[in-house]
Every structure is written in structure tokens, then in C-alpha cells.
Protein backbone atom coordinates (compact mmCIF):
# COMPACT_ATOMS: atom_id res chain seq x y z
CA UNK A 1 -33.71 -84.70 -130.84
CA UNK A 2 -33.33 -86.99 -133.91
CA UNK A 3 -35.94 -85.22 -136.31
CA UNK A 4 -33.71 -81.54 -136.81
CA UNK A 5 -35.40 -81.87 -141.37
CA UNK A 6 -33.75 -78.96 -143.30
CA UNK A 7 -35.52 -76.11 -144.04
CA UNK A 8 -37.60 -76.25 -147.38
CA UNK A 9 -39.05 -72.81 -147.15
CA UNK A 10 -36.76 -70.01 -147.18
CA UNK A 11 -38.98 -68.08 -145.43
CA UNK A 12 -39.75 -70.02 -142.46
CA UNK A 13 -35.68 -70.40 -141.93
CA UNK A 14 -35.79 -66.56 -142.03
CA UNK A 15 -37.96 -66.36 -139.51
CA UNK A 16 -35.99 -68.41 -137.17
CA UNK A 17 -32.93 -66.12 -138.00
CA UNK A 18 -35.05 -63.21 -137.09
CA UNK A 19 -36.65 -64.51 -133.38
CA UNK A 20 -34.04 -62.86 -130.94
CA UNK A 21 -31.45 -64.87 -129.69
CA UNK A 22 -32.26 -65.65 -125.99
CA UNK A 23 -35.16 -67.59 -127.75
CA UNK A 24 -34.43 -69.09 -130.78
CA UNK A 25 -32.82 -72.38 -129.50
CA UNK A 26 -35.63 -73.50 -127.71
CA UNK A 27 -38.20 -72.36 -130.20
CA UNK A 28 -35.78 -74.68 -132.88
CA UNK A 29 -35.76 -77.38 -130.33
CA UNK A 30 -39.78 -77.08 -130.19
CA UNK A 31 -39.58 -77.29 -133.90
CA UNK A 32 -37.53 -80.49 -133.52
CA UNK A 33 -39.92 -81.84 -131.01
CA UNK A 34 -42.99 -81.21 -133.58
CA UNK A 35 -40.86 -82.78 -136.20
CA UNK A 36 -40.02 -85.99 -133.81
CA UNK A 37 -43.75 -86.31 -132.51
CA UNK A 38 -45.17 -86.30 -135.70
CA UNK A 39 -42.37 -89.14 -137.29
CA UNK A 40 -43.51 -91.17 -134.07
CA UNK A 41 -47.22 -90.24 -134.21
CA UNK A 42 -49.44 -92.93 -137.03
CA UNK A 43 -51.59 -91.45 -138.95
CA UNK A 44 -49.89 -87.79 -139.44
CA UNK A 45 -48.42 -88.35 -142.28
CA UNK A 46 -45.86 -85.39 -143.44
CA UNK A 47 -45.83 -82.33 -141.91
CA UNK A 48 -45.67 -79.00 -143.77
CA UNK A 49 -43.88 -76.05 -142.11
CA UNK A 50 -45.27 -72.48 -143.68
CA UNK A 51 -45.72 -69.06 -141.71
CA UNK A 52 -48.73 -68.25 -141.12
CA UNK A 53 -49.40 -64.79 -139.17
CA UNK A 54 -45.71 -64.24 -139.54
CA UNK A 55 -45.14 -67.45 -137.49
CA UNK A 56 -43.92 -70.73 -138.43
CA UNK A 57 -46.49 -73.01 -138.46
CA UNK A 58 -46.99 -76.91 -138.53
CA UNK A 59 -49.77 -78.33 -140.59
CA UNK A 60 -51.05 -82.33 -142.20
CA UNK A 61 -51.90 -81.77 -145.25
CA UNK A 62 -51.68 -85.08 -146.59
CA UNK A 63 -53.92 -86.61 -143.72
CA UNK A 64 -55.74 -83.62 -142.10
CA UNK A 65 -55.16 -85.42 -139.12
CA UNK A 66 -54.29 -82.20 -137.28
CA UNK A 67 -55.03 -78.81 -136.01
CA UNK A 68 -52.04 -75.93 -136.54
CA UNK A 69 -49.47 -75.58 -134.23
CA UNK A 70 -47.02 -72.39 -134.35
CA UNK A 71 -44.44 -70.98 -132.66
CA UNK A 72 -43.72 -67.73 -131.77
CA UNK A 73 -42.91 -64.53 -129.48
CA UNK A 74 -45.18 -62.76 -127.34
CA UNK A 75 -45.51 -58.98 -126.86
CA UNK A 76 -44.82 -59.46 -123.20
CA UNK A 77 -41.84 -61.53 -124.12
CA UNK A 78 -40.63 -64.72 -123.89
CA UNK A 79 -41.53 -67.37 -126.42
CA UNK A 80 -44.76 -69.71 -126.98
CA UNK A 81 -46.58 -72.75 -128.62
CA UNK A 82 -49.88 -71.80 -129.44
CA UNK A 83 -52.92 -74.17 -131.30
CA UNK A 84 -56.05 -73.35 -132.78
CA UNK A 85 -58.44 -71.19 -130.07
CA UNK A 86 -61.49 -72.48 -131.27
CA UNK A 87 -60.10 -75.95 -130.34
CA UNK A 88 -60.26 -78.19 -127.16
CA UNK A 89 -56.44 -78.87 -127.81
CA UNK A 90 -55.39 -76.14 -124.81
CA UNK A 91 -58.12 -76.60 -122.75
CA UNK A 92 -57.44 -80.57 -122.45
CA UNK A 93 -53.75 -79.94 -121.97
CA UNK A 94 -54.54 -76.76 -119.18
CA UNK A 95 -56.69 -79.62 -117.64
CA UNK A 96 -53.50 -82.28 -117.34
CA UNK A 97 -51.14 -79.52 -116.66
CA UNK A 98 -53.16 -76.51 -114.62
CA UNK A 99 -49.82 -75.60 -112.67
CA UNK A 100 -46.94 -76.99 -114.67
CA UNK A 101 -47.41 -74.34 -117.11
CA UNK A 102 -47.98 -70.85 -118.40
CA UNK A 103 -51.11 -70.29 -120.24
CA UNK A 104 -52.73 -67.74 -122.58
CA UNK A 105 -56.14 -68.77 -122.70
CA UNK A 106 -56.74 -71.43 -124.81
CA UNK A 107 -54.35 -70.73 -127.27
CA UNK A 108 -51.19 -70.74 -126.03
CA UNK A 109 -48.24 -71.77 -123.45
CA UNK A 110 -45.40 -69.30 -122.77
CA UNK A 111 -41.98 -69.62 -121.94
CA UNK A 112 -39.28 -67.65 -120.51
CA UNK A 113 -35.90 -67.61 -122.01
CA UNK A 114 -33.42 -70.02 -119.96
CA UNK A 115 -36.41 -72.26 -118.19
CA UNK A 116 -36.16 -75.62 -118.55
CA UNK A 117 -38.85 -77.26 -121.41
CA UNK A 118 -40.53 -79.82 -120.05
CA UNK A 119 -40.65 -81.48 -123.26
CA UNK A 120 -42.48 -84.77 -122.54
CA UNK A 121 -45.44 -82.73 -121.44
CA UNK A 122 -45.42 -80.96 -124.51
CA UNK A 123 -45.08 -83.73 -126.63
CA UNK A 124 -48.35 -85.01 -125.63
CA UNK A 125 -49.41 -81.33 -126.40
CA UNK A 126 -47.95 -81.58 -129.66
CA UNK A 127 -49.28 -84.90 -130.40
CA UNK A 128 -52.78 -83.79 -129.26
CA UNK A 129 -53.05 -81.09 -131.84
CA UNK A 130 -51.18 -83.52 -134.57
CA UNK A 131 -54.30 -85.69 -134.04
CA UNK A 132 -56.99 -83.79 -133.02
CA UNK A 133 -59.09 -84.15 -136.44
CA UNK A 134 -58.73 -88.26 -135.99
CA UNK A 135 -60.86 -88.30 -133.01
């Protein structure tokens, strides 16, 4: 991944430090993979990255081109990418993908620690909820 910005909020870094440690690679390298997507995406624009619900979070503020994505941890474990619920972005991608991957709902896909991320898929999951106000 070429996109790995510093943090700018203190707080979101924090938050990384504080996911456990079987997870918090691949939730960094999702966070890469937002960052990339959204450098290779026109029209996002700059991407903010603020907690929201304890979480970080991924916003465009400076084109409102997309919905929030955030990353987090999962009572039953493992680690996730969720997007808005009251969006299409999950059910689209659960449409592409109905066996490749582990849903929650709309709102999320989970992960187990040590599986391989199938990151092209989620790129176009990413990229979906980067644009989803531009359609």
C-alpha cells in the first residue's frame, strides 16, 4: 500500500494503539486501502479520518461525495468495515459478493484475525461508499 498518511488526530492514532493486537494490522492496512482508494478515486477529494462511535471513521468533507466508512471490532470478535445502514452501499456489495464474505446486515463485513483480505473486493466496497452521494 502506497497511501500509509500520518496520523493528524491524536485520537484516532490512539485508537489504533488500543484495537488488540491480532487485529490491528489488518484494520491499519484497511485504513491504507481507504486512504489509496480514495487518492485513486476522482471526485473524493480529501478524506478526513475522526472517530465517530469510538471508531475511526472516513468521511469527504470537501466534496460530500461519500457515505462514512469505519472500522472497528465486533463483540463477537474479529474485526470489520462497516458503512452507513440506511444505505444501499452493503446491500450492492452482499449482491456482488453473497459468499465471498461475512456480513452483518447491511452494515457491515467481518473478519477473522489471520484470514486473508481480499482487498480488491473491498476496494470496490470502499470506493462504492467514497462515491455513493455522486450517483
Amino acid at each position: 500500500m502506497k497511501h500509509k498518511p500520518p496520523f493528524a488526530d491524536p485520537n484516532v492514532e490512539k485508537a489504533y494503539a488500543e484495537f488488540p493486537e491480532d487485529v490491528r494490522d489488518d484494520l491499519l492496512t484497511l485504513r491504507a486501502l481507504i486512504f489509496e482508494t480514495a487518492h485513486s478515486t476522482d471526485r473524493v477529494g480529501e478524506i478526513e479520518e475522526t472517530l465517530k462511535w469510538g471508531q475511526p471513521a472516513y468521511l469527504t468533507p470537501q466534496t460530500k461525495s461519500g457515505s462514512t466508512i469505519r472500522l472497528g471490532t465486533p463483540k463477537q470478535g474479529g474485526f470489520a468495515i462497516y458503512t452507513h445502514c440506511q444505505t444501499t452501499i452493503m446491500s450492492d456489495f452482499q449482491a456482488l459478493f453473497p459468499t465471498e464474505f461475512s456480513f452483518d446486515g447491511n452494515r457491515a463485513v467481518q473478519f477473522q484475525p489471520d484470514a486473508p483480505l481480499p482487498l480488491d473486493g473491498l476496494r470496490l466496497l470502499i470506493k462504492s461508499a467514497l462515491t455513493y452521494h455522486l450517483k
